[in-house]
C-alpha atoms as a PDB file:
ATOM      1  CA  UNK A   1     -39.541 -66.105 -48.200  1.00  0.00           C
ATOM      2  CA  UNK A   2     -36.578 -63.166 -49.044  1.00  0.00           C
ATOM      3  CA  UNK A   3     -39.105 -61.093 -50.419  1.00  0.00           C
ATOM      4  CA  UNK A   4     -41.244 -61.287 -47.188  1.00  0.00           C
ATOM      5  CA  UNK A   5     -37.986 -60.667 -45.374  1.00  0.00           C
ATOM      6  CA  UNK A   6     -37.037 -57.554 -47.662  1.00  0.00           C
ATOM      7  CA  UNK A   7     -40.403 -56.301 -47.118  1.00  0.00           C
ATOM      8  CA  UNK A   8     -41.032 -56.397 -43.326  1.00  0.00           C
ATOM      9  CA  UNK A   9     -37.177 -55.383 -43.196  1.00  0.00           C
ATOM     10  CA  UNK A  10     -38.432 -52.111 -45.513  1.00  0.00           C
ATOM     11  CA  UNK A  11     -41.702 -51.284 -43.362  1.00  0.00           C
ATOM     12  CA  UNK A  12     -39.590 -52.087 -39.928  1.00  0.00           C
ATOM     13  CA  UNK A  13     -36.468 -49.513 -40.152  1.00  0.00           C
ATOM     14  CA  UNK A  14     -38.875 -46.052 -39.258  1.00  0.00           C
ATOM     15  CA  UNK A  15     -40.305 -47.455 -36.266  1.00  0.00           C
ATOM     16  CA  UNK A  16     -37.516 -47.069 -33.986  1.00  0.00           C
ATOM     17  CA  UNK A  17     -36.307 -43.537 -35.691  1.00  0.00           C
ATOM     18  CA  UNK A  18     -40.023 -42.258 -35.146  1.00  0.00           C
ATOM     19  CA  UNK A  19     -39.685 -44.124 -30.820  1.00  0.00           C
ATOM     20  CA  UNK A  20     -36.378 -42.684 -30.555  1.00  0.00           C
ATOM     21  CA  UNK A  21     -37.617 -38.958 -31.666  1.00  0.00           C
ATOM     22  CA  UNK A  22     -40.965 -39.483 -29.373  1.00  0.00           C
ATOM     23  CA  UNK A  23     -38.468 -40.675 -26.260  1.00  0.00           C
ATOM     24  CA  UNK A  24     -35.927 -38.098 -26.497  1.00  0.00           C
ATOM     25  CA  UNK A  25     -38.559 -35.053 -27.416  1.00  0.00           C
ATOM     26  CA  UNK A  26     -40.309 -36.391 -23.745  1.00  0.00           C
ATOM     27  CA  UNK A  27     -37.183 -36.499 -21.725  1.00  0.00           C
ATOM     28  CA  UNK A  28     -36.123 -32.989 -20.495  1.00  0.00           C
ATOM     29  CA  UNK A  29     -32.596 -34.329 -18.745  1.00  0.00           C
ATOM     30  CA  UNK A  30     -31.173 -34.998 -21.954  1.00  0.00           C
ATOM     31  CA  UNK A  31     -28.949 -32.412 -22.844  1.00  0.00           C
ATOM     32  CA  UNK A  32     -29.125 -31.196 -26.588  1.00  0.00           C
ATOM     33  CA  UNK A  33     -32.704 -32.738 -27.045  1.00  0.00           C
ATOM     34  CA  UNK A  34     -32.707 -30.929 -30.893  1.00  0.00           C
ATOM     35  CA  UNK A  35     -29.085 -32.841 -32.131  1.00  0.00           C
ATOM     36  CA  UNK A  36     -30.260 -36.167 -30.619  1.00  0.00           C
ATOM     37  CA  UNK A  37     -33.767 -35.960 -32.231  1.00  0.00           C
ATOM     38  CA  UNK A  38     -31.565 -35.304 -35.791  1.00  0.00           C
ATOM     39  CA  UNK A  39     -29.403 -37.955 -35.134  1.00  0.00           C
ATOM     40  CA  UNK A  40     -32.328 -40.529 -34.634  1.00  0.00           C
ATOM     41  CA  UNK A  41     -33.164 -40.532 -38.217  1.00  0.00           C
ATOM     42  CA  UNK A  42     -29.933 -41.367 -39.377  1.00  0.00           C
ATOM     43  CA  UNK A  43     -29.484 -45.131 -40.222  1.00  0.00           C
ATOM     44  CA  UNK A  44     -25.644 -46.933 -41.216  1.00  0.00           C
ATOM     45  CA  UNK A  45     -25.635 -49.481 -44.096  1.00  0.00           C
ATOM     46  CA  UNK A  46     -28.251 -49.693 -46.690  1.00  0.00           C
ATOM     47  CA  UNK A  47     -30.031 -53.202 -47.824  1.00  0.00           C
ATOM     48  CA  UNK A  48     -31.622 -53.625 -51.059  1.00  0.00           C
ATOM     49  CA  UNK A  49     -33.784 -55.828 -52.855  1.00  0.00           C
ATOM     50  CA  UNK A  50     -35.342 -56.278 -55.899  1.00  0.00           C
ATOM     51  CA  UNK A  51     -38.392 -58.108 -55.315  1.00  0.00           C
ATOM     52  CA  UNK A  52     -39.046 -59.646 -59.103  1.00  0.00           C
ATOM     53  CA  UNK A  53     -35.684 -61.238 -59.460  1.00  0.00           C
ATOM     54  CA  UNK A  54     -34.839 -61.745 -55.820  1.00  0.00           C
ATOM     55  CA  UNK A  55     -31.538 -59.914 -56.922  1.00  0.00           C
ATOM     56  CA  UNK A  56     -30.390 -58.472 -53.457  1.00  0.00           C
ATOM     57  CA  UNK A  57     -27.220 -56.523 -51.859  1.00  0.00           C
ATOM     58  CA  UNK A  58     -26.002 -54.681 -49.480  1.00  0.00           C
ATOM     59  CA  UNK A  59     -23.707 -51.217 -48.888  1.00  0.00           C
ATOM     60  CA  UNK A  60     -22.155 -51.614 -45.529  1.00  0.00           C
ATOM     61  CA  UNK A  61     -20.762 -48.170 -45.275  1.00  0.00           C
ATOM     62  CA  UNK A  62     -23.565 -45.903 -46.532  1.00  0.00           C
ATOM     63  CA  UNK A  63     -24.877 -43.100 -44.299  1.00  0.00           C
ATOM     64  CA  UNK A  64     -28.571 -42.948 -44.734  1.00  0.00           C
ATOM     65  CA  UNK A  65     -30.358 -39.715 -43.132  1.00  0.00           C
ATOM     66  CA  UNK A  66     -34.264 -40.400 -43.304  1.00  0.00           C
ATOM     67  CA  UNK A  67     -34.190 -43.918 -44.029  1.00  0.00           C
ATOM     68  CA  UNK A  68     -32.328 -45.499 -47.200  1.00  0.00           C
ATOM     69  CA  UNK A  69     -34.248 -43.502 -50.645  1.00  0.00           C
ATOM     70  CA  UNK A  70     -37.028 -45.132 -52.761  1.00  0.00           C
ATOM     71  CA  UNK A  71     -36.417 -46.377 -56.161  1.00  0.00           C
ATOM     72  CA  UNK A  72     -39.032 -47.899 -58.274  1.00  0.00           C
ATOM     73  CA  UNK A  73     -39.097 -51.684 -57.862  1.00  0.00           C
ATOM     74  CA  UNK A  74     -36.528 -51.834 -54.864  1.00  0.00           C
ATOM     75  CA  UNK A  75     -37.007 -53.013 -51.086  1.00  0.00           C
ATOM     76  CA  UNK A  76     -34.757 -50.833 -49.374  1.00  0.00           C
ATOM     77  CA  UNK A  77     -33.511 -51.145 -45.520  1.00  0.00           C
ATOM     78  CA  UNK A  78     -31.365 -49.509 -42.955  1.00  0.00           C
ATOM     79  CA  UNK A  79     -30.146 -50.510 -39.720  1.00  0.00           C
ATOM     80  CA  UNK A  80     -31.207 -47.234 -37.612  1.00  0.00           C
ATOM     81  CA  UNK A  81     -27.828 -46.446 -35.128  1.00  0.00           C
ATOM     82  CA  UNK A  82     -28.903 -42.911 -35.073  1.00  0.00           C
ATOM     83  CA  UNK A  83     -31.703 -44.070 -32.999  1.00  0.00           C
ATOM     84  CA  UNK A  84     -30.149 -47.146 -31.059  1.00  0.00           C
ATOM     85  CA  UNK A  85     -27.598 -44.474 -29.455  1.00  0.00           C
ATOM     86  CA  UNK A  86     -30.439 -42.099 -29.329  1.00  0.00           C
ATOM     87  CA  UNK A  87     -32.231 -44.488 -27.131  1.00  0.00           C
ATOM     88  CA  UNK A  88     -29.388 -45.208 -24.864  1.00  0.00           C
ATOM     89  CA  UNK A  89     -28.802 -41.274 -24.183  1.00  0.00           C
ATOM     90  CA  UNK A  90     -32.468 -41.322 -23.208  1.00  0.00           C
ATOM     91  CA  UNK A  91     -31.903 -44.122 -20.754  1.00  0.00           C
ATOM     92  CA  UNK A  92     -28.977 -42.937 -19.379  1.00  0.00           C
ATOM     93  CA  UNK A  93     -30.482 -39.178 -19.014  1.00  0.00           C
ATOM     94  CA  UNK A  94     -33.186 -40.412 -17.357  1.00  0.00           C
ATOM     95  CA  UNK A  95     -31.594 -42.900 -15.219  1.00  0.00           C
ATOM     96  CA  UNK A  96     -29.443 -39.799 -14.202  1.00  0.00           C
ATOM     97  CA  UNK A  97     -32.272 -37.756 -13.450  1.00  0.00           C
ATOM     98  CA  UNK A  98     -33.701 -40.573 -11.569  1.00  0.00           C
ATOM     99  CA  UNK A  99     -31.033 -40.646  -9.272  1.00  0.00           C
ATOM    100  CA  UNK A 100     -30.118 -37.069  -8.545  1.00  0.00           C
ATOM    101  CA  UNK A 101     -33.998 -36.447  -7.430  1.00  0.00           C
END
């Protein structure tokens, strides 16, 4: 069961970096569209697994820019901030926009 975890935890982390960069590409209100669509692809804390010995860990203060690395036989995750606060700048921009016209 922690391996399946690690896994979908490994596929899962670039689908919200790749929705943030689509959301904030398509909304013209948000100011400095280029530095928000860099800082969607950077991720806080790094998870790791090796999925033979069910050895895992995890780095709390790493600062991952395009996801976590690869290593042979290593699961590795990222929590994706970058994008969560990308995400809210696009709500907020367009809510904004919304408003004014």
């Amino acid at each position: 069961m922690n391996q399946t975890l690690a896994l979908v935890a490994a596929l899962a982390w670039p689908l919200p970096m790749i929705a943030a960069l689509y959301f904030v590409a398509r909304t013209k209100a948000l100011k400095l569209r280029v530095i928000w669509a860099v800082l969607a692809f950077v991720g806080v804390g790094a998870f790791w697994m090796k999925p033979a010995t069910g050895e895992w860990g995890f780095v709390p203060f790493a600062i991952n820019i395009l996801g976590p690395g690869a290593a042979n036989g290593l699961l590795k995750a990222t929590f994706p901030a970058g994008a969560v606060l990308s995400l809210i700048m696009v709500y907020f921009a367009r809510r904004k926009a919304k408003a004014a016209g």
